[in-house]
PDB file of N, CA and C in Angstrom:
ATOM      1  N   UNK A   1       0.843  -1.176   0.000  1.00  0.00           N
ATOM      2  CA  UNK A   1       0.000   0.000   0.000  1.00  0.00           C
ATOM      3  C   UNK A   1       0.888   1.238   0.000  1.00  0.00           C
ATOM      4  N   UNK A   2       0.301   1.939  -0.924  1.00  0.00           N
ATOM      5  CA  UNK A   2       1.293   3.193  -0.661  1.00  0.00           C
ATOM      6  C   UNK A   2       0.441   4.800  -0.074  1.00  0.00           C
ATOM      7  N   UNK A   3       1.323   5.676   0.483  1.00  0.00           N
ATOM      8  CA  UNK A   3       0.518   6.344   1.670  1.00  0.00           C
ATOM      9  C   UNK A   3       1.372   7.948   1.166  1.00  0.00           C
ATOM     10  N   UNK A   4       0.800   8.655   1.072  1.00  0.00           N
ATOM     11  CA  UNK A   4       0.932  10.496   1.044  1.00  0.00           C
ATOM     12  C   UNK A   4       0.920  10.760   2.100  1.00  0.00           C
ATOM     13  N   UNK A   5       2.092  11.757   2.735  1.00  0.00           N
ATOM     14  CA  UNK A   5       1.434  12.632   4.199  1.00  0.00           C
ATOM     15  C   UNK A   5       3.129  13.891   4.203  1.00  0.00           C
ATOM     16  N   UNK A   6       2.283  14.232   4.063  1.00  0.00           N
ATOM     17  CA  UNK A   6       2.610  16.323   4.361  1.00  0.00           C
ATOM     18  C   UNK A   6       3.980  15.741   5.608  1.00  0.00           C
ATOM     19  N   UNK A   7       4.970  16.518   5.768  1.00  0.00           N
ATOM     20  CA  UNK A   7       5.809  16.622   6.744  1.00  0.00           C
ATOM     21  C   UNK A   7       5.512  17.074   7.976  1.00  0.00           C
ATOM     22  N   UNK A   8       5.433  16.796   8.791  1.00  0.00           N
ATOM     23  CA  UNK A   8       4.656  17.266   9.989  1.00  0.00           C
ATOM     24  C   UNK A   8       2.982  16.891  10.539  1.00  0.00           C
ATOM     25  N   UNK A   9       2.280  16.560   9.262  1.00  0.00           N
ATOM     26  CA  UNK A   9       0.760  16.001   9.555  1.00  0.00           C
ATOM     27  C   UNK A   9       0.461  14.920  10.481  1.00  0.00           C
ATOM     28  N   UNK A  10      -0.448  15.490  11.116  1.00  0.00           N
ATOM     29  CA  UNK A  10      -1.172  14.580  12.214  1.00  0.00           C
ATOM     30  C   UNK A  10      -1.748  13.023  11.436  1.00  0.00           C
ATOM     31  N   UNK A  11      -2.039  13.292  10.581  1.00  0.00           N
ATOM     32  CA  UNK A  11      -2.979  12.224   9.816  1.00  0.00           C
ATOM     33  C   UNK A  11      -2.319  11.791   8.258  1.00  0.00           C
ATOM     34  N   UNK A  12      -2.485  11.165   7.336  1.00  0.00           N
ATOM     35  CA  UNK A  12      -1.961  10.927   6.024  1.00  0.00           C
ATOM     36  C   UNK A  12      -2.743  11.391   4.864  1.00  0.00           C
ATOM     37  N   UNK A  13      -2.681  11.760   4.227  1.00  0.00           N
ATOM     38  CA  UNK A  13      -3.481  12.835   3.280  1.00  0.00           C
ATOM     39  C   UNK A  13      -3.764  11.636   2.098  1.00  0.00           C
ATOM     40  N   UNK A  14      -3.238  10.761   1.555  1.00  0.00           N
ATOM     41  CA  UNK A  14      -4.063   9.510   1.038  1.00  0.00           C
ATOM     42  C   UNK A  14      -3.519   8.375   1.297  1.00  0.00           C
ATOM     43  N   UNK A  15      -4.277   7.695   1.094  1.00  0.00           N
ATOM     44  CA  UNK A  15      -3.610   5.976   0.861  1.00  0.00           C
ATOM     45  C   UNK A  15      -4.345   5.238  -0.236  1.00  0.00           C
ATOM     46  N   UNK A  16      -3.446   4.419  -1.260  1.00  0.00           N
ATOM     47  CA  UNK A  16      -3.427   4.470  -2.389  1.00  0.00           C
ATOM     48  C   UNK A  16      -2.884   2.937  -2.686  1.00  0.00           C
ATOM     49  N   UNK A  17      -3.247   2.165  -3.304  1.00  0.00           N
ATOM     50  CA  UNK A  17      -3.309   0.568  -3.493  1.00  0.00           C
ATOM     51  C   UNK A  17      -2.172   0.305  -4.299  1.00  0.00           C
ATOM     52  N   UNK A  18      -1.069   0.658  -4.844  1.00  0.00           N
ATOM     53  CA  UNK A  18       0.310   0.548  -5.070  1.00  0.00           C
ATOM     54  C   UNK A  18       1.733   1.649  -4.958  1.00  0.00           C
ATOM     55  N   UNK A  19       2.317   1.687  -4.165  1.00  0.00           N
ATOM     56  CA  UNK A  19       2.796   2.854  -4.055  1.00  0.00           C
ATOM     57  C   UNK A  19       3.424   3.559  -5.528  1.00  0.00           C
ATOM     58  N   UNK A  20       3.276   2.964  -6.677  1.00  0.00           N
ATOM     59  CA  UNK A  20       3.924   3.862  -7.926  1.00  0.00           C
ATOM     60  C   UNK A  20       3.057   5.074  -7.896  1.00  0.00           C
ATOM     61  N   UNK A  21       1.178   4.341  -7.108  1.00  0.00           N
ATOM     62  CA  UNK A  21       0.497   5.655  -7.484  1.00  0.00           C
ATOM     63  C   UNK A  21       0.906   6.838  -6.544  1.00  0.00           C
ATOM     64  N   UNK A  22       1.110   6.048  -5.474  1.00  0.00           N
ATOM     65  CA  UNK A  22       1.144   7.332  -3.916  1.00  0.00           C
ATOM     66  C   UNK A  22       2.705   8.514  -4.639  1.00  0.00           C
ATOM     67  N   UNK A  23       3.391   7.503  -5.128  1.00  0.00           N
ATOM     68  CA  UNK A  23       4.619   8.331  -5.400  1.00  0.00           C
ATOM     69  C   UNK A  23       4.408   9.036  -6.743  1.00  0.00           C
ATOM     70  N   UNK A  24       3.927   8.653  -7.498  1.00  0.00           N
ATOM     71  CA  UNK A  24       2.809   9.819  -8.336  1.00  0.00           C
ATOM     72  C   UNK A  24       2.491  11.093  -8.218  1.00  0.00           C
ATOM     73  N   UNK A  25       1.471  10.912  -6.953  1.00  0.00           N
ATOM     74  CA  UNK A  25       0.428  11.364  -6.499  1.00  0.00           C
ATOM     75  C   UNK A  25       1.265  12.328  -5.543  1.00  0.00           C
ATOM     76  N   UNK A  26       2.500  11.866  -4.507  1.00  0.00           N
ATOM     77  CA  UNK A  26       3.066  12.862  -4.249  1.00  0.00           C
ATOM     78  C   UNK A  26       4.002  14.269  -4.842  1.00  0.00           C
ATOM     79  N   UNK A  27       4.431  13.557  -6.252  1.00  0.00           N
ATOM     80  CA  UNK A  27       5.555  13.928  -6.981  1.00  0.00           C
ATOM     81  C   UNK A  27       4.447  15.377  -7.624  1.00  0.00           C
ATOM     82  N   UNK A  28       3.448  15.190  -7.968  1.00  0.00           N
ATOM     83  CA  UNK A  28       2.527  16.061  -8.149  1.00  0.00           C
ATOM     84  C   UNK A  28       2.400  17.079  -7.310  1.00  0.00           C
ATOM     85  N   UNK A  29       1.789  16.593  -5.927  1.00  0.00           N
ATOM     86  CA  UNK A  29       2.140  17.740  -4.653  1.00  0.00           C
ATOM     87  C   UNK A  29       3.098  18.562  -4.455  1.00  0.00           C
ATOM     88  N   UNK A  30       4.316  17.607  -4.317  1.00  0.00           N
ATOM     89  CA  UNK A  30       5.860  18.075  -3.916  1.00  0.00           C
ATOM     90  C   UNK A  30       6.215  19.521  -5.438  1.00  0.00           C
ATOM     91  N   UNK A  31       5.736  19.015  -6.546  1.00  0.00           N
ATOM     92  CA  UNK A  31       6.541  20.132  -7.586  1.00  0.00           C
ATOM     93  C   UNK A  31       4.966  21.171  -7.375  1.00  0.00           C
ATOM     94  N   UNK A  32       3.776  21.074  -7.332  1.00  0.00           N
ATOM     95  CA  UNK A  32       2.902  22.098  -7.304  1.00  0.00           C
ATOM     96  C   UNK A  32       3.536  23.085  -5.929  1.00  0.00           C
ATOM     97  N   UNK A  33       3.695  22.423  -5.024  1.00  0.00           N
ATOM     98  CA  UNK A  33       3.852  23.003  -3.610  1.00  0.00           C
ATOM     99  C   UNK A  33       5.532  23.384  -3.358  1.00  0.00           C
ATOM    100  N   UNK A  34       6.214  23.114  -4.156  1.00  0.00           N
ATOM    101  CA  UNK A  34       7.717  23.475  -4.306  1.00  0.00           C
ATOM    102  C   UNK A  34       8.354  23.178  -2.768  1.00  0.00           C
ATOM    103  N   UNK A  35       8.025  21.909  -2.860  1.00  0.00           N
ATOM    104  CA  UNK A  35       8.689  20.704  -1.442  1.00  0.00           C
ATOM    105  C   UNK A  35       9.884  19.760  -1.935  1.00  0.00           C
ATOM    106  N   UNK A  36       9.955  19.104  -0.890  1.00  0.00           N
ATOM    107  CA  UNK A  36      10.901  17.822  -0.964  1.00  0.00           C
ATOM    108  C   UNK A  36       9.973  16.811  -1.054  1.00  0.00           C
ATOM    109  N   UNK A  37      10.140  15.921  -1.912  1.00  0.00           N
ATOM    110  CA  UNK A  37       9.304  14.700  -1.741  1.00  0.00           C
ATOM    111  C   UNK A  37      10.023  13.601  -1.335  1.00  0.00           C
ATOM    112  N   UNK A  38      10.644  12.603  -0.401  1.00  0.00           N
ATOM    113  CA  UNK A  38      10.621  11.683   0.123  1.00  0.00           C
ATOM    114  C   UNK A  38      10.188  10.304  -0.558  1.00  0.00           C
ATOM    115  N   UNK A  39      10.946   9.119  -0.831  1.00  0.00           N
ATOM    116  CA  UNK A  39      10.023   7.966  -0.730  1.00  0.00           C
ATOM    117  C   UNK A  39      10.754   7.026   0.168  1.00  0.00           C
ATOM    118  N   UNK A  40       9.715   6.152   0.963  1.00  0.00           N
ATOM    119  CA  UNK A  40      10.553   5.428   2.000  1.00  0.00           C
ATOM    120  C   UNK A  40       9.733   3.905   1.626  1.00  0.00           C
ATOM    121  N   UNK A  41      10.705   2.691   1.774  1.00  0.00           N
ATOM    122  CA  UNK A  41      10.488   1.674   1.460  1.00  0.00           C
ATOM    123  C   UNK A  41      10.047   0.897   2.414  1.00  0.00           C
ATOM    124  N   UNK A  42       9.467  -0.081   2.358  1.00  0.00           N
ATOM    125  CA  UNK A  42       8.802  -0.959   3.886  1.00  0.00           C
ATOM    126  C   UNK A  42       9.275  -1.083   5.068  1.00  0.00           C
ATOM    127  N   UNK A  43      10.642  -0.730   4.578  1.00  0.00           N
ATOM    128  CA  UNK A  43      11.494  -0.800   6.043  1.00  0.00           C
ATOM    129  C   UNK A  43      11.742   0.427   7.128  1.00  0.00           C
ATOM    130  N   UNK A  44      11.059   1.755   5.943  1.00  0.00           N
ATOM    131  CA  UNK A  44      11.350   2.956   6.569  1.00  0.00           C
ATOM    132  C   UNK A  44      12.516   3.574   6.170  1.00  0.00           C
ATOM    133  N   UNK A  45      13.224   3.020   5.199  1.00  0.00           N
ATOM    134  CA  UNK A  45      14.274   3.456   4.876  1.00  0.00           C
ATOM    135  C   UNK A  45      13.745   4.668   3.789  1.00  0.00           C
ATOM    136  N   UNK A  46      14.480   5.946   3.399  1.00  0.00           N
ATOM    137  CA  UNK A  46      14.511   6.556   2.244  1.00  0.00           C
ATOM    138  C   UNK A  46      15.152   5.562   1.064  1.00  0.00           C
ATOM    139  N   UNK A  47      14.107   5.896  -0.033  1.00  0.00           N
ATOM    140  CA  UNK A  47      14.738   4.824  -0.848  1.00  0.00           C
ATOM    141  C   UNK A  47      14.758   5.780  -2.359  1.00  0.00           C
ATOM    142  N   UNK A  48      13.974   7.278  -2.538  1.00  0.00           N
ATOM    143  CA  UNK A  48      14.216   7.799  -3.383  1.00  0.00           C
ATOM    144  C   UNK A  48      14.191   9.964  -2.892  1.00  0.00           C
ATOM    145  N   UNK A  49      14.599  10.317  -2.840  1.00  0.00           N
ATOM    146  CA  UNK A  49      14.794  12.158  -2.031  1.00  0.00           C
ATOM    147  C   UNK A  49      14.877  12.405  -3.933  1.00  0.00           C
ATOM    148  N   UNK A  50      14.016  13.926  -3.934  1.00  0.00           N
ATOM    149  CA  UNK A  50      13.764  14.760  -5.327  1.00  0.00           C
ATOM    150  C   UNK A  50      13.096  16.217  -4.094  1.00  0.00           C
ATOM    151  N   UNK A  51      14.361  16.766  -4.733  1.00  0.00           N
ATOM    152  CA  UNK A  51      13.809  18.458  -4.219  1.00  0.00           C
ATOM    153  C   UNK A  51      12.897  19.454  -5.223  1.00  0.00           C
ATOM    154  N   UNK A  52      12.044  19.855  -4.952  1.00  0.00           N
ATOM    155  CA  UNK A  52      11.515  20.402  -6.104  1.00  0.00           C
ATOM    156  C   UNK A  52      11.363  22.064  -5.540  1.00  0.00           C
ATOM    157  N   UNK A  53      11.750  22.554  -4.569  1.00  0.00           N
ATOM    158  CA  UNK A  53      11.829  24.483  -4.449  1.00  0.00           C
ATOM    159  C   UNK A  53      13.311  24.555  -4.417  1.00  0.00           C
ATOM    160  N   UNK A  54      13.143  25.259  -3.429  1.00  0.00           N
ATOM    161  CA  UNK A  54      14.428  26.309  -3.502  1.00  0.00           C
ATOM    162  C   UNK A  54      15.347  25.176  -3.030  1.00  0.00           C
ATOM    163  N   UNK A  55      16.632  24.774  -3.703  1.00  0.00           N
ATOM    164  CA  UNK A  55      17.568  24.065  -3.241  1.00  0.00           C
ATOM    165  C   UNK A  55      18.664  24.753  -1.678  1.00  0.00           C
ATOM    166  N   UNK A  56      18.960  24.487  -1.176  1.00  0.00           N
ATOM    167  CA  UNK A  56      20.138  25.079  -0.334  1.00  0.00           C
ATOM    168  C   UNK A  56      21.603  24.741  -0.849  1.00  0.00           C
ATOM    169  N   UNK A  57      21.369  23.330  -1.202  1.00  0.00           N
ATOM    170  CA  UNK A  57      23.130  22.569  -1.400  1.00  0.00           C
ATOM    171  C   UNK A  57      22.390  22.024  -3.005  1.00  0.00           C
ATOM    172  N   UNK A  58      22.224  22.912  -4.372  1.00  0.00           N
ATOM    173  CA  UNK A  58      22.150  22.937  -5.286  1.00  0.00           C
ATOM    174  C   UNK A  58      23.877  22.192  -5.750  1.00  0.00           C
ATOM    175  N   UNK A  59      23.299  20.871  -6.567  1.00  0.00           N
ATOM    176  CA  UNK A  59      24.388  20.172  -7.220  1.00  0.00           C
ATOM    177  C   UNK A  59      25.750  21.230  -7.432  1.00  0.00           C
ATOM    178  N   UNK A  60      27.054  20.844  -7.783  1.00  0.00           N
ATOM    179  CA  UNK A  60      28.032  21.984  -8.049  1.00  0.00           C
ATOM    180  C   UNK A  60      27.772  21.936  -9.904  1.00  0.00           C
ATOM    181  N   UNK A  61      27.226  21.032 -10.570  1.00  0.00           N
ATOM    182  CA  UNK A  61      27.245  22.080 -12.188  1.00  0.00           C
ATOM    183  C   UNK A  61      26.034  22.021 -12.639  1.00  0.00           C
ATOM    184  N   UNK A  62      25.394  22.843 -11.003  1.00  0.00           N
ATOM    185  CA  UNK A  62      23.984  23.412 -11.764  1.00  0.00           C
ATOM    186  C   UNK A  62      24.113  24.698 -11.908  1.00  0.00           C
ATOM    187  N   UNK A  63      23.280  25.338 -12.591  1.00  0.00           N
ATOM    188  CA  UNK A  63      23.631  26.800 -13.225  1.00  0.00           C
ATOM    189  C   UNK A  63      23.342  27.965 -12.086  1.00  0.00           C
ATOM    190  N   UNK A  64      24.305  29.130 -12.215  1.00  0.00           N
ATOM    191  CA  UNK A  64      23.908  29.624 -11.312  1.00  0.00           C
ATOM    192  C   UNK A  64      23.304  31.361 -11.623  1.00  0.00           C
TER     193      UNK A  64
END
């Protein structure tokens, strides 16, 4: 099962019957809302990080 939830939320904002959709479904959020999106694997591990606002530690040959 795969699960959406905001950083800090009390509750999970969806849950979604394969996570390709939840990670979809977040990747949508994360670039509308200019976040970090996160994906963590059954174990809790991060298994995929995509920044989508303002970077801080922007790659070194990204443009400046």
């Amino acid at each position: 099962m795969g699960v959406v939830r905001r950083e800090g939320a009390p509750r999970d904002s969806f849950h979604l019957g394969i996570q390709a959709e939840a990670v979809r479904r977040g990747r949508t959020i994360a670039r509308r809302e200019r976040v970090e999106l996160l994906v963590h694997g059954e174990d809790d591990a991060i298994r995929e990080r995509d920044s989508y606002g303002d970077d801080p530690m922007p790659p070194r040959d990204a443009p400046r």
